[in-house]
PDB file of N, CA and C in Angstrom:
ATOM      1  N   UNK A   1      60.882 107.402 170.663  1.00  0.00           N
ATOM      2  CA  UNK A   1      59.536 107.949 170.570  1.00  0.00           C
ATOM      3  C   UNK A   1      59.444 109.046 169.499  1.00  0.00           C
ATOM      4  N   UNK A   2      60.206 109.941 169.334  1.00  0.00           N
ATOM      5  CA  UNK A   2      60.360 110.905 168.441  1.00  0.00           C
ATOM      6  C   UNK A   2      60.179 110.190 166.785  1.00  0.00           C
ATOM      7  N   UNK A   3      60.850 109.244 166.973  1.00  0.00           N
ATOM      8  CA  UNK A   3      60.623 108.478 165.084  1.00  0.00           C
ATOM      9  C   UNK A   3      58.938 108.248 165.410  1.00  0.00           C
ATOM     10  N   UNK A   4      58.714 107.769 166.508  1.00  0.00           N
ATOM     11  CA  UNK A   4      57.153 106.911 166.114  1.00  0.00           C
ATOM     12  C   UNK A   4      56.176 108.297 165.514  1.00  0.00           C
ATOM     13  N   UNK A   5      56.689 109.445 166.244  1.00  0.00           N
ATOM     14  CA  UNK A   5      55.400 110.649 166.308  1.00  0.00           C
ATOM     15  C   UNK A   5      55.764 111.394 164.685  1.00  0.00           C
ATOM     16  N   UNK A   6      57.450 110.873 164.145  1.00  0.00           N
ATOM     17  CA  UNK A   6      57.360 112.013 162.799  1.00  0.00           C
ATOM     18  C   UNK A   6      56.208 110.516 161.796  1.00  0.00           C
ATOM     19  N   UNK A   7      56.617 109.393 162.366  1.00  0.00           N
ATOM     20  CA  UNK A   7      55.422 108.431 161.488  1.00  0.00           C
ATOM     21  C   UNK A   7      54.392 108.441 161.404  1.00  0.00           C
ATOM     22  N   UNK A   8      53.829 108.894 162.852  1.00  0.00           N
ATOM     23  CA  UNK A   8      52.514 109.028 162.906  1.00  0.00           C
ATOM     24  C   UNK A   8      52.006 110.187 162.310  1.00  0.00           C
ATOM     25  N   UNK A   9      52.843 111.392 162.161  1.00  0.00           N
ATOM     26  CA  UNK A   9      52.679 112.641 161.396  1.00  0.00           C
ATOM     27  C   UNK A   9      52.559 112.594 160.111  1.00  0.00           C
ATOM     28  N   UNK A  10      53.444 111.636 159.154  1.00  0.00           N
ATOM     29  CA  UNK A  10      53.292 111.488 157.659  1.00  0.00           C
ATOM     30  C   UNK A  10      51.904 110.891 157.904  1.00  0.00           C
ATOM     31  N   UNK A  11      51.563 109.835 158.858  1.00  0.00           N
ATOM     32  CA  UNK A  11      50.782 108.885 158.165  1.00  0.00           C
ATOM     33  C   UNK A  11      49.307 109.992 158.282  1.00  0.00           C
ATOM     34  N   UNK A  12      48.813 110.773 159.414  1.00  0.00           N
ATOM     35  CA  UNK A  12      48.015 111.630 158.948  1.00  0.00           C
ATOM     36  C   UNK A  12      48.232 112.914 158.284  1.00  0.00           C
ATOM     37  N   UNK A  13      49.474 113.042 157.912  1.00  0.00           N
ATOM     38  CA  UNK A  13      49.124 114.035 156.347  1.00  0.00           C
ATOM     39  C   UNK A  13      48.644 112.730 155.656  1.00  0.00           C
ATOM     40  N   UNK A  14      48.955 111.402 154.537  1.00  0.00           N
ATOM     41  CA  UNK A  14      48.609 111.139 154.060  1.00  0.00           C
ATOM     42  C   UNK A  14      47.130 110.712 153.951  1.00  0.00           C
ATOM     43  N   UNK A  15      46.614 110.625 155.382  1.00  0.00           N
ATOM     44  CA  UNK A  15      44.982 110.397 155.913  1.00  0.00           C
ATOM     45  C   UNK A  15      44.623 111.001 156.915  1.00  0.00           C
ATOM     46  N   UNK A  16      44.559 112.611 156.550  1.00  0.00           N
ATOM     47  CA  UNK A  16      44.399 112.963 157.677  1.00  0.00           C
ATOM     48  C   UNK A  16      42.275 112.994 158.058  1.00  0.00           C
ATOM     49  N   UNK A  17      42.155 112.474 157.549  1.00  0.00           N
ATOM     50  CA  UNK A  17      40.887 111.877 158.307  1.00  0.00           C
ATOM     51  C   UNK A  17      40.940 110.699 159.184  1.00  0.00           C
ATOM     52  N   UNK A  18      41.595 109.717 159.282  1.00  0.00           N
ATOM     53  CA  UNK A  18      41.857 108.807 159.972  1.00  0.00           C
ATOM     54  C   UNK A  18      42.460 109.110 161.573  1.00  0.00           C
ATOM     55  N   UNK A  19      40.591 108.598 162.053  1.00  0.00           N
ATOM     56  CA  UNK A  19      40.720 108.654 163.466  1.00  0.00           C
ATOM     57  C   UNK A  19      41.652 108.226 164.477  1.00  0.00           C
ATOM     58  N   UNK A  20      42.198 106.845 163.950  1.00  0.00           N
ATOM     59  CA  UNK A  20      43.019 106.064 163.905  1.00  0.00           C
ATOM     60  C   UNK A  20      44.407 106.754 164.195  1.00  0.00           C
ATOM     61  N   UNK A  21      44.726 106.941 163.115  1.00  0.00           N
ATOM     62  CA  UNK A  21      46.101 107.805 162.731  1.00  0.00           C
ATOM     63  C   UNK A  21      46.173 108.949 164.116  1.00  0.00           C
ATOM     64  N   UNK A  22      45.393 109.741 164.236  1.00  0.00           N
ATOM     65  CA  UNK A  22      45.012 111.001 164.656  1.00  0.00           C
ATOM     66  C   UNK A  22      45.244 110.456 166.107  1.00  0.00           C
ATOM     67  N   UNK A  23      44.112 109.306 166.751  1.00  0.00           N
ATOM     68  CA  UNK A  23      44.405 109.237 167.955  1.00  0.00           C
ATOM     69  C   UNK A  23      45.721 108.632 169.058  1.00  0.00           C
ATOM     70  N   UNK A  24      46.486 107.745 167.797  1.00  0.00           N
ATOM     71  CA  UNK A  24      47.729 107.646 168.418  1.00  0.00           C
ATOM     72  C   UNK A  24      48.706 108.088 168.383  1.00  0.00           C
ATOM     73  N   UNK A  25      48.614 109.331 167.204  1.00  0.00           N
ATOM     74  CA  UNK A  25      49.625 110.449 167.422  1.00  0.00           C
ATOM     75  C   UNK A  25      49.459 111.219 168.296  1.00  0.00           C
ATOM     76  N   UNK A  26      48.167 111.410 168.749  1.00  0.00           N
ATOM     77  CA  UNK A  26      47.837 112.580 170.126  1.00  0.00           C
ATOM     78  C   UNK A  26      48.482 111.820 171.377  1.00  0.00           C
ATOM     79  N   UNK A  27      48.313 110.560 171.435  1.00  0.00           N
ATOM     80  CA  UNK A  27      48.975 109.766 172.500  1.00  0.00           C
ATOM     81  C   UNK A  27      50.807 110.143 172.237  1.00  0.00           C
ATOM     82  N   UNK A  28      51.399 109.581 171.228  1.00  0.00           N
ATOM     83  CA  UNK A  28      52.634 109.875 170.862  1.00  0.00           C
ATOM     84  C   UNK A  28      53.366 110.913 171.545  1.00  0.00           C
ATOM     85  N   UNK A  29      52.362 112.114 171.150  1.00  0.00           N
ATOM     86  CA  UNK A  29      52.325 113.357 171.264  1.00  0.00           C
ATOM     87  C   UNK A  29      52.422 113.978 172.912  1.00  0.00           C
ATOM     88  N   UNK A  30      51.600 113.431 173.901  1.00  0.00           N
ATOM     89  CA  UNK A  30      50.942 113.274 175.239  1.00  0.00           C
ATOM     90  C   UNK A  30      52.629 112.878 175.813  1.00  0.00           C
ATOM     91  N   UNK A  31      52.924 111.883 175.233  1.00  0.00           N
ATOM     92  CA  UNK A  31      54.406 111.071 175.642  1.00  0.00           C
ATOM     93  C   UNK A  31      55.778 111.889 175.708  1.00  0.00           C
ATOM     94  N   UNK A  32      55.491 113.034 174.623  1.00  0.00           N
ATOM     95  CA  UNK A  32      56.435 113.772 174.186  1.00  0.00           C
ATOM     96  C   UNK A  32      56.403 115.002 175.021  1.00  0.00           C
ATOM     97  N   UNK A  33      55.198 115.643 175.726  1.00  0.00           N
ATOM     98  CA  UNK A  33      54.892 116.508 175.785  1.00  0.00           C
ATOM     99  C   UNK A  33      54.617 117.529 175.461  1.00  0.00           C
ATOM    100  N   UNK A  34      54.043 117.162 174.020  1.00  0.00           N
ATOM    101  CA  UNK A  34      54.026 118.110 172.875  1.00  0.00           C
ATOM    102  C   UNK A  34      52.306 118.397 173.321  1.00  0.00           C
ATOM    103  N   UNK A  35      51.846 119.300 174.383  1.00  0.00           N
ATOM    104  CA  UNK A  35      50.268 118.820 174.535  1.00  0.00           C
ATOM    105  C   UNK A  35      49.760 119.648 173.488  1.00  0.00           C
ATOM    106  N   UNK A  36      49.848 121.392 173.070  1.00  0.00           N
ATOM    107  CA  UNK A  36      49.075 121.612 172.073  1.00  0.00           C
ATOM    108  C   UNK A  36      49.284 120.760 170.899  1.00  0.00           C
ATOM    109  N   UNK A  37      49.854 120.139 170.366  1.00  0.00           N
ATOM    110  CA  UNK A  37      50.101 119.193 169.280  1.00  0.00           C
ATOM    111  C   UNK A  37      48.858 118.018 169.189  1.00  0.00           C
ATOM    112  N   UNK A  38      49.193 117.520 170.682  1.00  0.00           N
ATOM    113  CA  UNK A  38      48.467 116.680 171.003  1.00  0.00           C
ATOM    114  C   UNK A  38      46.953 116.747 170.933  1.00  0.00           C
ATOM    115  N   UNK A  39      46.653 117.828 171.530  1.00  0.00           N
ATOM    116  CA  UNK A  39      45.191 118.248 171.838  1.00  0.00           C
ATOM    117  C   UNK A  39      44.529 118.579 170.658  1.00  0.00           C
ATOM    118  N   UNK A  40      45.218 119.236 169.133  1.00  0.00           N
ATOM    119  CA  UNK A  40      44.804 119.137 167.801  1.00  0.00           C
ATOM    120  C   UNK A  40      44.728 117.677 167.309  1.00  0.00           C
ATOM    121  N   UNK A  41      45.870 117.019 167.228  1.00  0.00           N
ATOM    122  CA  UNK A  41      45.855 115.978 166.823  1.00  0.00           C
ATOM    123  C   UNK A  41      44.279 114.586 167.405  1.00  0.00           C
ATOM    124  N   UNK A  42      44.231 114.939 168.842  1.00  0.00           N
ATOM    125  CA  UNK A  42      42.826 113.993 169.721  1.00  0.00           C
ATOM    126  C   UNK A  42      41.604 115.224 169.238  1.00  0.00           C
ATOM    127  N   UNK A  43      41.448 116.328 169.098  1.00  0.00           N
ATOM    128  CA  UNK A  43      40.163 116.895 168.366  1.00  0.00           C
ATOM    129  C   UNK A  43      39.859 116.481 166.905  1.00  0.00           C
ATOM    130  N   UNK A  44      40.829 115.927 166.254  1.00  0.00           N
ATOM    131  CA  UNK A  44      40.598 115.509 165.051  1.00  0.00           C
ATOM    132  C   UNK A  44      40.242 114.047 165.232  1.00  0.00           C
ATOM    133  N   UNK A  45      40.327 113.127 166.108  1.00  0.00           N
ATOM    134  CA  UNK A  45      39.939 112.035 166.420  1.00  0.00           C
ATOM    135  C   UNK A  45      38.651 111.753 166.926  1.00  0.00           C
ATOM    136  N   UNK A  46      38.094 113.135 167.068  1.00  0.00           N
ATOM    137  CA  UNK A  46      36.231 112.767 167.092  1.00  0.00           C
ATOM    138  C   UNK A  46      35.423 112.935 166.555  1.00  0.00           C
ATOM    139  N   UNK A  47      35.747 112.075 165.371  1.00  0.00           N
ATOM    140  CA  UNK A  47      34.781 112.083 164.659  1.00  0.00           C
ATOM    141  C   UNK A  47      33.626 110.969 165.107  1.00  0.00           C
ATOM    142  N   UNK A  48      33.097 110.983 165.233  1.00  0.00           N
ATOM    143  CA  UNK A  48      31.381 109.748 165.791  1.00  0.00           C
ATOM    144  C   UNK A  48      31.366 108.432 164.854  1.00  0.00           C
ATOM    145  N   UNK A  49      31.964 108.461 163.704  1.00  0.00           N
ATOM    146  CA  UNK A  49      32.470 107.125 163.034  1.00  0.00           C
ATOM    147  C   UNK A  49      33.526 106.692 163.703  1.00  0.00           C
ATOM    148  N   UNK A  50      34.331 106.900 164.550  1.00  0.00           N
ATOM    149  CA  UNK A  50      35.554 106.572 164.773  1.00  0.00           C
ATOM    150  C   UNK A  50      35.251 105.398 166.159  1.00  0.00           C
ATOM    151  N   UNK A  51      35.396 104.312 166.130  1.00  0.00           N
ATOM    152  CA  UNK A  51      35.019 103.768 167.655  1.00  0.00           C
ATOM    153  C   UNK A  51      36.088 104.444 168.834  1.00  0.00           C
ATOM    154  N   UNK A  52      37.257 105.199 168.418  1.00  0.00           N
ATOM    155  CA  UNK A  52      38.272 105.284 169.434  1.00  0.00           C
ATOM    156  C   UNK A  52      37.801 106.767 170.086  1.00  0.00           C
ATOM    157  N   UNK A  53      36.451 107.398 169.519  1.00  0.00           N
ATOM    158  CA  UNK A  53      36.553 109.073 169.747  1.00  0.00           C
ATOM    159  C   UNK A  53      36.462 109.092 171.179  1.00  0.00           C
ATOM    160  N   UNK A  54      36.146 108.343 171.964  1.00  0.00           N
ATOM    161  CA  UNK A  54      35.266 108.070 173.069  1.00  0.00           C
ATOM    162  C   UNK A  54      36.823 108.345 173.864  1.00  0.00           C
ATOM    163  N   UNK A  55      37.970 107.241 173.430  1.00  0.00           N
ATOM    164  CA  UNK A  55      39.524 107.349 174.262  1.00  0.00           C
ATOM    165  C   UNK A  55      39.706 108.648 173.980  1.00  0.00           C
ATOM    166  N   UNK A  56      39.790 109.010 172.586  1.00  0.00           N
ATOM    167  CA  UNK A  56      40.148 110.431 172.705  1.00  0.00           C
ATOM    168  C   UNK A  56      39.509 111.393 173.676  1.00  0.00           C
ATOM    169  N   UNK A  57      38.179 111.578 173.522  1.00  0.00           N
ATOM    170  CA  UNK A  57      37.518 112.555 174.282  1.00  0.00           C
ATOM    171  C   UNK A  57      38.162 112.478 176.329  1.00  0.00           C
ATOM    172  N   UNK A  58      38.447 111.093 176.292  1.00  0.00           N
ATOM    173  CA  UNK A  58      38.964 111.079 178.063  1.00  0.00           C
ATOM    174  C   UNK A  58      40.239 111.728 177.711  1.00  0.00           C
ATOM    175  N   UNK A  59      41.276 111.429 176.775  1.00  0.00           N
ATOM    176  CA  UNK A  59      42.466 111.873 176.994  1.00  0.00           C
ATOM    177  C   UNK A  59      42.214 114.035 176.589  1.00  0.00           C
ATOM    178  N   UNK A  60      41.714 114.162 176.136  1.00  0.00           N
ATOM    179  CA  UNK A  60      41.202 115.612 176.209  1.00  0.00           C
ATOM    180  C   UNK A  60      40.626 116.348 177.145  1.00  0.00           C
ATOM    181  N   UNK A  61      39.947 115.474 177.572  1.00  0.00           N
ATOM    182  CA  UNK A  61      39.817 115.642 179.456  1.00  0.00           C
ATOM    183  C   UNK A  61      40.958 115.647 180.390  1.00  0.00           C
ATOM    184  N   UNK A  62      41.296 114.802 180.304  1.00  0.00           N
ATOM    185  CA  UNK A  62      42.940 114.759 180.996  1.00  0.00           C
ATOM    186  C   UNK A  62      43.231 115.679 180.928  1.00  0.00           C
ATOM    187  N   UNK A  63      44.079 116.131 179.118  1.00  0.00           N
ATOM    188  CA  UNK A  63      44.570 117.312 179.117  1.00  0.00           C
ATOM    189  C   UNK A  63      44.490 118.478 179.769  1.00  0.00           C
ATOM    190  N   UNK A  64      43.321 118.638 179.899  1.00  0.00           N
ATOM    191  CA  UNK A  64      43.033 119.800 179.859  1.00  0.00           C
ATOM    192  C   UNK A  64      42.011 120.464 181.460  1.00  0.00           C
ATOM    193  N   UNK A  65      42.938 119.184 182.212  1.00  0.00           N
ATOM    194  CA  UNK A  65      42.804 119.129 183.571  1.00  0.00           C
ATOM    195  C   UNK A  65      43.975 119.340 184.355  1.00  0.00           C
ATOM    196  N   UNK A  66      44.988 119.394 183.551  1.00  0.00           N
ATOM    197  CA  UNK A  66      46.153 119.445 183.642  1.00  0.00           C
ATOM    198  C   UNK A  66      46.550 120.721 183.705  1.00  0.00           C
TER     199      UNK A  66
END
């Protein structure tokens, strides 16, 4: 898991607009227990173009129920 999250880390430096990118590193991240990591990484995933902001916004809920 640790390789997937430094991949998912290059891949949003290289796009870090990509909701995409953003929301399955916050998951990655969630896995790792990296939650402030995480919880930056799923706030950058809502953007309202993104169809996934909606997963993000529950997993930010989660979080932060926790």
């Amino acid at each position: 898991m640790p390789a997937a999250a430094e991949s998912l880390r290059r891949a949003t430096d290289i796009e870090p607009k990509s909701g995409e990118f953003q929301l399955h590193y916050g998951i990655v991240l969630i896995e790792l227990k990296r939650t402030a990591e995480a919880q930056q990484a799923l706030n950058r995933a809502l953007d309202p173009q993104f169809p996934g902001a909606g997963e993000a916004r529950k997993l930010l809920r989660s979080l932060q129920a926790n």
